[in-house]
Protein backbone atom coordinates (compact mmCIF):
# COMPACT_ATOMS: atom_id res chain seq x y z
CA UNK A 1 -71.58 52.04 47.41
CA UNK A 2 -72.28 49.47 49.54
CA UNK A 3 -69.52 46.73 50.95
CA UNK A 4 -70.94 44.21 48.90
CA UNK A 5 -70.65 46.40 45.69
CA UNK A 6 -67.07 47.08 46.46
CA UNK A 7 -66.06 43.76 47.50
CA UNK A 8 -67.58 42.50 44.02
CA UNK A 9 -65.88 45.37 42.48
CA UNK A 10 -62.10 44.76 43.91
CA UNK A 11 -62.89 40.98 42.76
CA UNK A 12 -63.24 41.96 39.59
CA UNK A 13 -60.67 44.65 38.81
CA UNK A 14 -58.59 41.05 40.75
CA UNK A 15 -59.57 38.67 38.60
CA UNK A 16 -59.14 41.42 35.31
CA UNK A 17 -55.50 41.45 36.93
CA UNK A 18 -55.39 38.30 37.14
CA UNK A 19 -56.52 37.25 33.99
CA UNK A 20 -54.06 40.07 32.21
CA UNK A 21 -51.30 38.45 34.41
CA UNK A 22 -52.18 34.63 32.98
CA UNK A 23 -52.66 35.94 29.64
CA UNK A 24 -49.25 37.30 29.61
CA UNK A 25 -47.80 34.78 31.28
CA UNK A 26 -49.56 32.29 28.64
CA UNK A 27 -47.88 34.94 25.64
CA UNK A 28 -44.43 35.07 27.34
CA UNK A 29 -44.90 31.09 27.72
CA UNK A 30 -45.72 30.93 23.71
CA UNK A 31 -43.30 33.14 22.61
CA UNK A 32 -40.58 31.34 25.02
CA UNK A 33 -41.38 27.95 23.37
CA UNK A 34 -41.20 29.82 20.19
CA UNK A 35 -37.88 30.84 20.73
CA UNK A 36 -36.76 27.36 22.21
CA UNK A 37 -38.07 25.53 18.99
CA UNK A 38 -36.11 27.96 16.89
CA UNK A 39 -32.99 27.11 18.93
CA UNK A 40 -33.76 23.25 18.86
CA UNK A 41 -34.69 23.36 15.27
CA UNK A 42 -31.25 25.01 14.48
CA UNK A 43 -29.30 22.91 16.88
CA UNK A 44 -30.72 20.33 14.71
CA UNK A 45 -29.64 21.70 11.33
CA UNK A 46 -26.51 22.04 12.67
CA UNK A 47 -26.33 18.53 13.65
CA UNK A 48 -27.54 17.51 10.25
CA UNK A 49 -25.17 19.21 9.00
CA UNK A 50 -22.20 18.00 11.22
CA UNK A 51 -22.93 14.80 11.04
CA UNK A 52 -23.35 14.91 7.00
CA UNK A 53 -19.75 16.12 6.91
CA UNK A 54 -18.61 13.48 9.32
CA UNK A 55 -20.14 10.52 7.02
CA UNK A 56 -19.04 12.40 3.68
CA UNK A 57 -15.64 12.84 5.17
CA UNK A 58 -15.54 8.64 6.72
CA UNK A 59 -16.86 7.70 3.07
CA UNK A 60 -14.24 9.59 1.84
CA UNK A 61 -11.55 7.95 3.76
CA UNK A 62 -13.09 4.62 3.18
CA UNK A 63 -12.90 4.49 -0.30
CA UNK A 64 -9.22 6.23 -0.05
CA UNK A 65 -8.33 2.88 1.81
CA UNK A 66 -10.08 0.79 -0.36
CA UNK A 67 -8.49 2.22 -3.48
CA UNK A 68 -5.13 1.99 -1.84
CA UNK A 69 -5.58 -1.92 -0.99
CA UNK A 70 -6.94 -2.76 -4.31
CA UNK A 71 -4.03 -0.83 -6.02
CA UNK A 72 -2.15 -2.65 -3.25
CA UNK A 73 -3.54 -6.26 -4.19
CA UNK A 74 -2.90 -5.51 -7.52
CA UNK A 75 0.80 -4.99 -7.04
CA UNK A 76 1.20 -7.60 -5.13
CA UNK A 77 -0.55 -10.08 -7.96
CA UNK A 78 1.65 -8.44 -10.51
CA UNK A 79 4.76 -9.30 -8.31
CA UNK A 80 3.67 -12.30 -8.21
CA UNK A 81 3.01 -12.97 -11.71
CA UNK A 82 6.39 -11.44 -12.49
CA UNK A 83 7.90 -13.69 -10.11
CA UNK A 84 6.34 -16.70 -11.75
CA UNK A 85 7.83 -15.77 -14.57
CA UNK A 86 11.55 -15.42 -13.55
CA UNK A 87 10.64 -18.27 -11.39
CA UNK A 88 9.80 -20.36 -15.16
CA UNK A 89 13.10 -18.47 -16.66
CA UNK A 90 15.43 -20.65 -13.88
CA UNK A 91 13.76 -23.58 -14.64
CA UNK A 92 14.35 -23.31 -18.21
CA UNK A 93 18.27 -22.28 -17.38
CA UNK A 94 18.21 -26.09 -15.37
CA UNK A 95 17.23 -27.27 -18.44
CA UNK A 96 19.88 -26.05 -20.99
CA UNK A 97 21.94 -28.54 -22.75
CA UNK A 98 25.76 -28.80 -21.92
CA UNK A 99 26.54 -27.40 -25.17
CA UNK A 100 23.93 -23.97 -24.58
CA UNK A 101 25.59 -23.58 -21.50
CA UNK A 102 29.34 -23.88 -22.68
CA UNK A 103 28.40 -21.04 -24.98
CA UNK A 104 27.48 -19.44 -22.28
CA UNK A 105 29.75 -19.69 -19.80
CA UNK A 106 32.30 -18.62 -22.56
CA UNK A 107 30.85 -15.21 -22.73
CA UNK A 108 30.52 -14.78 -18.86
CA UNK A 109 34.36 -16.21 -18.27
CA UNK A 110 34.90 -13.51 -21.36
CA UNK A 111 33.25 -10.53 -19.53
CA UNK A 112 34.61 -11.84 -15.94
CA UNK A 113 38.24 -11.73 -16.60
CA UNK A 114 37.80 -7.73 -17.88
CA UNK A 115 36.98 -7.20 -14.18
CA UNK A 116 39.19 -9.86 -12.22
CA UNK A 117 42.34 -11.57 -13.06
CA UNK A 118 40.63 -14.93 -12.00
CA UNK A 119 42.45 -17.96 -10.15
CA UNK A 120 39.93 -19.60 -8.57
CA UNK A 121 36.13 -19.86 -9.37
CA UNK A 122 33.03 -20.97 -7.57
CA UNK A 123 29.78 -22.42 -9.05
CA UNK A 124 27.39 -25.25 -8.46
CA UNK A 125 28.80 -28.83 -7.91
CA UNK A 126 26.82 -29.97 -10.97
CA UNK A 127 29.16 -27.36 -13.85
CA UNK A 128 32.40 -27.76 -11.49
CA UNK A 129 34.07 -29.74 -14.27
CA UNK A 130 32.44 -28.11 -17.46
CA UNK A 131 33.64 -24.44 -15.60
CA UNK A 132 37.18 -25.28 -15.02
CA UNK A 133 37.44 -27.09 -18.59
CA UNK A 134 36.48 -24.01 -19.97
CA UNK A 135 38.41 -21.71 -17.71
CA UNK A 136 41.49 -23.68 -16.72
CA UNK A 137 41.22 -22.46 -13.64
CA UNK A 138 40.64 -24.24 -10.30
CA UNK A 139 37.57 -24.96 -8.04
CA UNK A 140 37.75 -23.48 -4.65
CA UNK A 141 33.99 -24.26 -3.68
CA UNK A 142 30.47 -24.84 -4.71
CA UNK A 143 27.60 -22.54 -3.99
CA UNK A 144 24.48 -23.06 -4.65
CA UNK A 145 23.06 -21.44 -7.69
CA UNK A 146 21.26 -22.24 -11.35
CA UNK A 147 24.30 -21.91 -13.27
CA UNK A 148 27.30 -19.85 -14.16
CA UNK A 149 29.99 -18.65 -11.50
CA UNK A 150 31.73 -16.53 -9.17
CA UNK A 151 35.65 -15.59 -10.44
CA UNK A 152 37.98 -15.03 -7.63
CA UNK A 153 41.46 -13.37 -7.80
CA UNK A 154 44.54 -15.03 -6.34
CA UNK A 155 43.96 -13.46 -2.41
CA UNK A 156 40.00 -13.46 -2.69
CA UNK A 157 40.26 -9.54 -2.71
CA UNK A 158 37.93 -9.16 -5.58
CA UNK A 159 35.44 -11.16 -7.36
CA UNK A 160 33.54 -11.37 -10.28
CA UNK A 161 29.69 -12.52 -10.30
CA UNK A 162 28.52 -14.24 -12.72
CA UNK A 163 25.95 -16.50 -11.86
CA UNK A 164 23.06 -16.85 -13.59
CA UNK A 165 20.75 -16.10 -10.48
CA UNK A 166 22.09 -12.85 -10.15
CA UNK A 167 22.11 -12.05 -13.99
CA UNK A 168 18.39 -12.99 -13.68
CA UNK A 169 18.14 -10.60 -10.87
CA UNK A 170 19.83 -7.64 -12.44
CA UNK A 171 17.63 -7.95 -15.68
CA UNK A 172 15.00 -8.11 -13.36
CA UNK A 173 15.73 -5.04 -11.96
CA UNK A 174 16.76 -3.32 -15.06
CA UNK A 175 13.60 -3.92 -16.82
CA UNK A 176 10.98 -4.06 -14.50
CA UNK A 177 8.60 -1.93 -15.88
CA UNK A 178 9.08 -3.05 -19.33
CA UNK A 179 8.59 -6.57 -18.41
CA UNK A 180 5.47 -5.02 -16.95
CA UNK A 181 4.27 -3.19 -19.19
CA UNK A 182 4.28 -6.50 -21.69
CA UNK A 183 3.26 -8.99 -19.25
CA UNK A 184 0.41 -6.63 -18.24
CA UNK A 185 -0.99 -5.29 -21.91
């Protein structure tokens, strides 16, 4: 064998080397980027998925709120209404004739003196004198209410309620959710 023959022979069992090293390198590169793409593809799912739970879970909440501040805003309309309405029942108490509101009074002075042994009453400047015709007791004050009165014993100890505004408010109270129910069919 002559130098030239072995020279071209150590090139080529080189360059056979050398190509076996590229072409594994160039299947160890593939199957690298094959396994990276798997990874980013599931990283992806996963963030898919993540973020799908994340938007089903805000929607969620959002409509929670929004339920709650339309059930909210619809309370507060009802109140309202309901208001208006005990609101029109004091106006329509201003209006009663002296002799309604005698009758009146006589039950509440009736029911006040089971629970005080009155002296003195209280109760708008406007039934002052119709009151203390009807009770024979005396004025200590006015307050400001609709109607009705306030019975006081002799040392102011104990009194007896029995205006209208609170009578409203009591029946009010009592019956909310029946007045509801009708006022709302």
């Amino acid at each position: 064998m002559t130098l030239e023959n072995v020279i071209k022979e150590i090139n080529n069992v080189a360059e056979e080397k050398s190509n076996t090293i590229i072409n594994e390198g160039k299947t160890e590169a593939q199957k690298i980027l094959s396994q990276t793409n798997e990874k980013i593809q599931k990283s992806r799912e996963k963030t898919i998925q993540k973020t799908s739970e994340i938007v089903s879970s805000i929607e969620r909440t959002e409509i929670a709120s929004l339920k709650l501040l339309m059930k909210k805003q619809s309370l507060n309309s009802k109140k309202e209404v309901i208001d208006s309405v005990f609101a029109e029942a004091k106006k329509e108490l201003q209006k009663l004739s002296e002799k309604e509101k005698e009758k009146i009074l006589k039950k509440l002075l009736h029911k006040a003196k089971h629970e005080v042994e009155g002296k003195y009453f209280y109760c708008n400047s406007k039934d002052k004198t119709l009151v203390a015709k009807i009770s024979g007791l005396k004025p200590k004050g006015t307050i400001d209410c609709i109607g009705g009165f306030v019975l006081e014993n002799e040392d102011g100890t104990i009194r007896s309620d029995q205006t209208f505004d609170l009578i409203l408010e009591k029946v009010k109270e009592r019956n909310i959710s029946e007045i509801s129910s009708k006022v709302f069919k």
